[in-house]
Protein backbone atom coordinates (compact mmCIF):
# COMPACT_ATOMS: atom_id res chain seq x y z
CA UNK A 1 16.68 64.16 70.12
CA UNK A 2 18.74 63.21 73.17
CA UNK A 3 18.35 66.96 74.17
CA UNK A 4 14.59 66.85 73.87
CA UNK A 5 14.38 63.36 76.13
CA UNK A 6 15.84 65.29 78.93
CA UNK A 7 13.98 68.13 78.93
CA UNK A 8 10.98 65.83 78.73
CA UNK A 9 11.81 63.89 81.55
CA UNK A 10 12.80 66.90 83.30
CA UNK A 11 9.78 69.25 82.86
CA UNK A 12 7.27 66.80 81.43
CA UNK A 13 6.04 69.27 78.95
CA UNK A 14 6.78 69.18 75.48
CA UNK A 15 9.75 71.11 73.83
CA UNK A 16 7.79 74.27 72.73
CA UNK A 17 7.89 75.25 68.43
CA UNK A 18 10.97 77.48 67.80
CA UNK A 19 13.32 76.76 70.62
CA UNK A 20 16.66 75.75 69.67
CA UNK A 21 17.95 72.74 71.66
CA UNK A 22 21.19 72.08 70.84
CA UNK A 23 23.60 69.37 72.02
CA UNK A 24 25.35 70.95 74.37
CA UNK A 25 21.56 71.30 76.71
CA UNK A 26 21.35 67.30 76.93
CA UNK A 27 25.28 67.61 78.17
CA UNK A 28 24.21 70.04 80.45
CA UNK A 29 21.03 68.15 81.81
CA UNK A 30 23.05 64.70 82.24
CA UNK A 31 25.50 66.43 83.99
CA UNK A 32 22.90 68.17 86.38
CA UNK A 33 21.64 64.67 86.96
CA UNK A 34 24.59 63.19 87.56
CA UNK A 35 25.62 66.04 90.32
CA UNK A 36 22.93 65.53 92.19
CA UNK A 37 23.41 62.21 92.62
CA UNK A 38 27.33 62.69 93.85
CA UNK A 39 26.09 65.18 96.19
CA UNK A 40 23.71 62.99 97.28
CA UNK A 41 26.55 60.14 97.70
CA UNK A 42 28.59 62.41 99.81
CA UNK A 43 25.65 63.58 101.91
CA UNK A 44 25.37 59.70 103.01
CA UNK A 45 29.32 59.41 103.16
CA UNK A 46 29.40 62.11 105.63
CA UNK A 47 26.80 60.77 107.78
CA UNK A 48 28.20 57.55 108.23
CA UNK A 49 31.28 59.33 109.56
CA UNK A 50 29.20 60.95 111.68
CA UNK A 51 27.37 58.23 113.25
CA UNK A 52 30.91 56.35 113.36
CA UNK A 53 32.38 58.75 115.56
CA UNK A 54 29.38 59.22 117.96
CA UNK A 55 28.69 55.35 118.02
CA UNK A 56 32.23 55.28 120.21
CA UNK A 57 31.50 55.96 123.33
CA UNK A 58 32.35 59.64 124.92
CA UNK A 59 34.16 58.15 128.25
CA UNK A 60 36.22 55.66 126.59
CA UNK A 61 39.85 56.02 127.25
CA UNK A 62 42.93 55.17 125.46
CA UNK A 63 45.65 52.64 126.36
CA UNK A 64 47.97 55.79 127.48
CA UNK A 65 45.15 57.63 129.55
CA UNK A 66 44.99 53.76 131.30
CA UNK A 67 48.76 53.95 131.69
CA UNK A 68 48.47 57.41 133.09
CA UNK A 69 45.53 55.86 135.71
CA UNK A 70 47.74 52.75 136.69
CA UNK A 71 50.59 55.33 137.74
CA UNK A 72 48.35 57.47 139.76
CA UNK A 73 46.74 54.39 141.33
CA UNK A 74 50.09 52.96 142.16
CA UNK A 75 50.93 56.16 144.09
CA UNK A 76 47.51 56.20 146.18
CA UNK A 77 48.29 52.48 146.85
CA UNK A 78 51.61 53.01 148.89
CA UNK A 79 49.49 55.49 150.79
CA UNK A 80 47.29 52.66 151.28
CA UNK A 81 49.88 50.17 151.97
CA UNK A 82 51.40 53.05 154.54
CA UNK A 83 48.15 53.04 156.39
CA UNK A 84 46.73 49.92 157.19
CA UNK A 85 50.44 49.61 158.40
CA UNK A 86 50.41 52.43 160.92
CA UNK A 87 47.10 51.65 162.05
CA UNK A 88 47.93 48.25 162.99
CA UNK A 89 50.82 48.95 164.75
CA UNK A 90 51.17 50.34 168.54
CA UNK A 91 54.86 52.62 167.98
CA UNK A 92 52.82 55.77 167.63
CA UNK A 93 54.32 57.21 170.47
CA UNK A 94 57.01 55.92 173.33
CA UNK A 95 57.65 56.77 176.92
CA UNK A 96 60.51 56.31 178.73
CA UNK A 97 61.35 57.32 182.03
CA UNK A 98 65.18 57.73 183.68
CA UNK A 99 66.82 54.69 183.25
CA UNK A 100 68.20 54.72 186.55
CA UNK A 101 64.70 55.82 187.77
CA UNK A 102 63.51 52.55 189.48
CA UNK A 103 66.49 50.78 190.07
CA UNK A 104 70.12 50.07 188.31
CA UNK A 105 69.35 46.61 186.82
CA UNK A 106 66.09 47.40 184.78
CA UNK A 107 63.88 50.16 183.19
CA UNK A 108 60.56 50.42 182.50
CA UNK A 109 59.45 51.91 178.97
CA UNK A 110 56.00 51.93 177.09
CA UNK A 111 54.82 52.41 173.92
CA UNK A 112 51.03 52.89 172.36
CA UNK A 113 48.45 53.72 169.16
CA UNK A 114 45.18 54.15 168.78
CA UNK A 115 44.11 50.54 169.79
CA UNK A 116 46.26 49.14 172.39
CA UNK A 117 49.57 50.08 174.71
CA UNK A 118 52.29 48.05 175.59
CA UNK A 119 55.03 48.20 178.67
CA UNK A 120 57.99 46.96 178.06
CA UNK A 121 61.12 45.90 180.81
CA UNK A 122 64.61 46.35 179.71
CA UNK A 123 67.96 45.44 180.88
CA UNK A 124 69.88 49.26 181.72
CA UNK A 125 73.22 47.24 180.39
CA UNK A 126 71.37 47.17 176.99
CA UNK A 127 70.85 50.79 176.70
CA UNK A 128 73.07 53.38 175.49
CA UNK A 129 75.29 55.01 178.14
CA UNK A 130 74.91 58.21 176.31
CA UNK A 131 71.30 58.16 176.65
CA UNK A 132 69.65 59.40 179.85
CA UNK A 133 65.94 57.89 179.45
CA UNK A 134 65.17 53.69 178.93
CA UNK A 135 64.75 53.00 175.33
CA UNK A 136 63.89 52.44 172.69
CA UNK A 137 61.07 50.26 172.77
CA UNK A 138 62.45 48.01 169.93
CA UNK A 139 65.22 46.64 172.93
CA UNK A 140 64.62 43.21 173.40
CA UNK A 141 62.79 42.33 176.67
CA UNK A 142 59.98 41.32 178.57
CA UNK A 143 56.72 42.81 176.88
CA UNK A 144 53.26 42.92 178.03
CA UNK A 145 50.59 44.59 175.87
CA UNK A 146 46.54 45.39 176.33
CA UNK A 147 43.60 46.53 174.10
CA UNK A 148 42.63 50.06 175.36
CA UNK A 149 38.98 49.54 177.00
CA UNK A 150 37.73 53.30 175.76
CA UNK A 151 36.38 51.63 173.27
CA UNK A 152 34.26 49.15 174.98
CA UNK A 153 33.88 50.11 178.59
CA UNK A 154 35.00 53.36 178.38
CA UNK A 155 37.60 53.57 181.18
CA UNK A 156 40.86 55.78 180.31
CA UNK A 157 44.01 53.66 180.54
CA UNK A 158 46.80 54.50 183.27
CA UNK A 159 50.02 54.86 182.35
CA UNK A 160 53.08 55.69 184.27
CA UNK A 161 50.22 56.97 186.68
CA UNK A 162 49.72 59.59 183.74
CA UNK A 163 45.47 58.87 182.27
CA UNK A 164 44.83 58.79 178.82
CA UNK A 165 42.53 61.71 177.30
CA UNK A 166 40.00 59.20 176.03
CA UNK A 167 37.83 61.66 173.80
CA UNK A 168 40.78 62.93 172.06
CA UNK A 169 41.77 59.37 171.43
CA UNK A 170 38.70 58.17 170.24
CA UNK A 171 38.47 61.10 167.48
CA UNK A 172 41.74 60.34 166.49
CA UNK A 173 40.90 56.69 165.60
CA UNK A 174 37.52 57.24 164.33
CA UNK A 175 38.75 59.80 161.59
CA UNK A 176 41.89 57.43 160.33
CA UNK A 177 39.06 54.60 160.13
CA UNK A 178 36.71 56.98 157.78
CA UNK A 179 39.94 57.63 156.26
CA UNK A 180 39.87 54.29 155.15
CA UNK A 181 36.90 53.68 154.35
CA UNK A 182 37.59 56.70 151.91
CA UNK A 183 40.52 55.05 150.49
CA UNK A 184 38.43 51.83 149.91
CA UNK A 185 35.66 53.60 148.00
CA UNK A 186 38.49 55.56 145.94
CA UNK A 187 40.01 52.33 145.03
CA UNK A 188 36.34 50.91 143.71
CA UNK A 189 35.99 54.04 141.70
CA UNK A 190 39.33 53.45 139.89
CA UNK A 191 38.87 49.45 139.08
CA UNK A 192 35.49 50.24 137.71
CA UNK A 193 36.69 53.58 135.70
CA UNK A 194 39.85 50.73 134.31
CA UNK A 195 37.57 48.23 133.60
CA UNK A 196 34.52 50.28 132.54
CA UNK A 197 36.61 52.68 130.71
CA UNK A 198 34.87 55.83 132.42
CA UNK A 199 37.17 58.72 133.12
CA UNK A 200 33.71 59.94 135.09
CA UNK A 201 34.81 57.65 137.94
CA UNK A 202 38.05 59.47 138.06
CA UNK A 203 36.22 62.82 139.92
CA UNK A 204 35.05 61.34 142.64
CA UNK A 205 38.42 58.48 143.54
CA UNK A 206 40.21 61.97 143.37
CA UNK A 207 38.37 63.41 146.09
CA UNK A 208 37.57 60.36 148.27
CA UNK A 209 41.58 59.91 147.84
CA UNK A 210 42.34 63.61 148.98
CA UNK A 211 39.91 63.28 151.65
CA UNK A 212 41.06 60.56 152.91
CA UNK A 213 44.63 61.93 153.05
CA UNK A 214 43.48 64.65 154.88
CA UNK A 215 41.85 62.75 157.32
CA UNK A 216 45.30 61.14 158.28
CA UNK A 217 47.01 64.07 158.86
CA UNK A 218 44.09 65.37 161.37
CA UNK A 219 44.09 62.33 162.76
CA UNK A 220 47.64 62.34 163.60
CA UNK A 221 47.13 66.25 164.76
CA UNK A 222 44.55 64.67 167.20
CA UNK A 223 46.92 62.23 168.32
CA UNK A 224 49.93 64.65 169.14
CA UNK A 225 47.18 66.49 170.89
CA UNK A 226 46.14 63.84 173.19
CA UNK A 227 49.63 63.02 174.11
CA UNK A 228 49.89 66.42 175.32
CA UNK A 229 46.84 65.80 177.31
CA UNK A 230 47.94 62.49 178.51
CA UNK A 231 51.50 63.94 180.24
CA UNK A 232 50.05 67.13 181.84
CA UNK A 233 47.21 64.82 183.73
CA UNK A 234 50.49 63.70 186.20
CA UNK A 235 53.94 65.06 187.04
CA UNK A 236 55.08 62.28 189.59
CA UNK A 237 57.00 60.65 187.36
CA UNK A 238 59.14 62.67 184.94
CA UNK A 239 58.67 61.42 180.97
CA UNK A 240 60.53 61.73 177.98
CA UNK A 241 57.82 61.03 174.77
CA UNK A 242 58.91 60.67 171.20
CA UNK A 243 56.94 59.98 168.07
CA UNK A 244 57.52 56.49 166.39
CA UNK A 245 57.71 55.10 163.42
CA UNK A 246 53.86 54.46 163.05
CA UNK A 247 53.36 58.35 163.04
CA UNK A 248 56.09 58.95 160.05
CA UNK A 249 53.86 55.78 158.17
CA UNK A 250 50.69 57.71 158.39
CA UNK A 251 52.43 60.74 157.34
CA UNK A 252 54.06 59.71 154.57
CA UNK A 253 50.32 57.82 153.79
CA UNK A 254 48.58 60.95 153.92
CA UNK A 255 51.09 63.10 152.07
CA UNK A 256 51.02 59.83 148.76
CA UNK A 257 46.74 59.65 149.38
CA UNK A 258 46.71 63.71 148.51
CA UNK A 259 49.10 63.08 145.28
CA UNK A 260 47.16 60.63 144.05
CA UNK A 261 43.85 62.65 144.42
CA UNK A 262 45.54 65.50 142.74
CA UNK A 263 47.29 63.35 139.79
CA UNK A 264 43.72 61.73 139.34
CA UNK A 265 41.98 64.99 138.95
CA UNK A 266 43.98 66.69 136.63
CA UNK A 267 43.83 63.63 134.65
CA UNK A 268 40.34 64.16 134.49
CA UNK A 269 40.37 67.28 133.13
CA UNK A 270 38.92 67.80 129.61
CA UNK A 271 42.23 69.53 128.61
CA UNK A 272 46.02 68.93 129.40
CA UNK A 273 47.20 71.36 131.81
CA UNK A 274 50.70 71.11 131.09
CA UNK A 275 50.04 71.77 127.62
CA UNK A 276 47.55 75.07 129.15
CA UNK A 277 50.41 76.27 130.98
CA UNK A 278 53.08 75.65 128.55
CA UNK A 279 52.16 75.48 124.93
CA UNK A 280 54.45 74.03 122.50
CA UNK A 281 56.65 76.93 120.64
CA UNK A 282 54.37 76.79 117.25
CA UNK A 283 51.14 77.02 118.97
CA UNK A 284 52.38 79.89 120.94
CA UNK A 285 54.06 81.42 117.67
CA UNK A 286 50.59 81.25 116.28
């Protein structure tokens, strides 16, 4: 009976005269029903999954790949830090003449950046005996500094009777100012790929970062260059130059910038490259 009410509902004909149906065809028939309806079941289980995992968005990162960022960022920060200080300072280069060159009591020395120079009088009793030139420029005395008027009027500025190479200067300052600007747009690409959670942003800091590091170290290659310039124009009065401590600030800047370009693009790679390079032992057994 039971046998015959599935075939029924099954084929919607009748059972035809002479065909056994026993009870093992109704067993059969529930249990065909019944399959279906757990495939069906895990059809549905398996899309949900599915649209689970694709509903999470592809960029989003993990609290470790955000750790990872911070770091990176931290390191292209200092390079930051190191570069808005050497900019803003005048030691990127002193001159000092013989101490003894004027007269026995006092020396003249003079220091300058990209933006201004400064001449400075010292005492000769504050100098070292040892050394032969007046210095350093950090000696306490009387100081008297001016903006270099390249910029505005564009006159060279006379030092020492030695004149400034003014287009060589001018380069100099204009590519550690794009620099900047470079490091500003890098930074905006890292808070919005932190707060956005968009390793996409990642790409570009790393090469506005890089670029920007770059751009220091031509800079400063401009600079030396110009220096050069600046003490062949005159030979009157003899010159000893030295590089300051704003030069090592934007060196050390540009070398930190270029890290953190290069730590922020591997991280954006798809894969680990230390892993690539260096697969754990049961990988590489496999």
């Amino acid at each position: 009976m039971w046998s015959t009410f599935f075939l029924h509902e099954e084929d919607g004909r009748p059972v035809p005269p002479g065909v056994g149906v026993g009870p093992g065809a109704g067993l059969l028939g529930l249990t065909g029903v019944m399959g279906g309806r757990g495939a069906g079941a895990g059809a549905m289980g398996v899309k949900r999954r599915a649209n689970a995992l694709t509903s999470r968005h592809p960029g989003d990162m993990s609290e470790v790949q955000k750790g990872k960022i911070k770091l990176a960022f931290f390191v292209a920060i200092v390079g930051v830090v190191l570069t808005v200080l050497g900019l803003g300072t005048e030691y990127w280069v002193e001159l000092s003449p013989p101490k003894n060159f004027y007269n026995n009591q006092t020396c003249l020395a003079a220091h300058y950046g990209l933006w201004k120079g400064c001449s400075r009088t010292l005492w000769v009793a504050d100098i070292d005996p040892e050394r032969e030139s007046c210095g350093p420029a950090e000696l306490p005395g009387e100081s008297h500094c001016n903006y270099f008027k390249f910029y505005t009027t564009g006159e060279n500025a006379v030092i020492f009777q030695k004149t400034t190479e003014k287009s060589l200067n001018v380069a100099a300052a204009m590519m550690a100012l794009f620099g900047l600007f470079l490091m500003v747009m890098g930074a905006i690409c890292i808070t919005t790929a932190l707060s956005k959670g968009e390793s996409f942003f990642l790409k570009p800091a790393s090469v506005c970062f890089v670029l920007s590091g770059l751009l220091m170290l031509l800079s400063l290659t401009v600079f030396n260059q110009s220096v050069l310039s600046f003490l062949a124009s005159d030979h009157s009065v003899p010159l000893h130059h030295e590089l300051s401590w704003s030069v090592s600030c934007i060196g050390c800047a540009g070398v930190m910038l270029i890290l953190g370009g290069i730590l922020f693009l591997l991280l954006a790679l798809p894969f680990s490259p230390w892993r690539r390079c260096f697969p754990p032992k049961n990988e590489s057994d496999s």
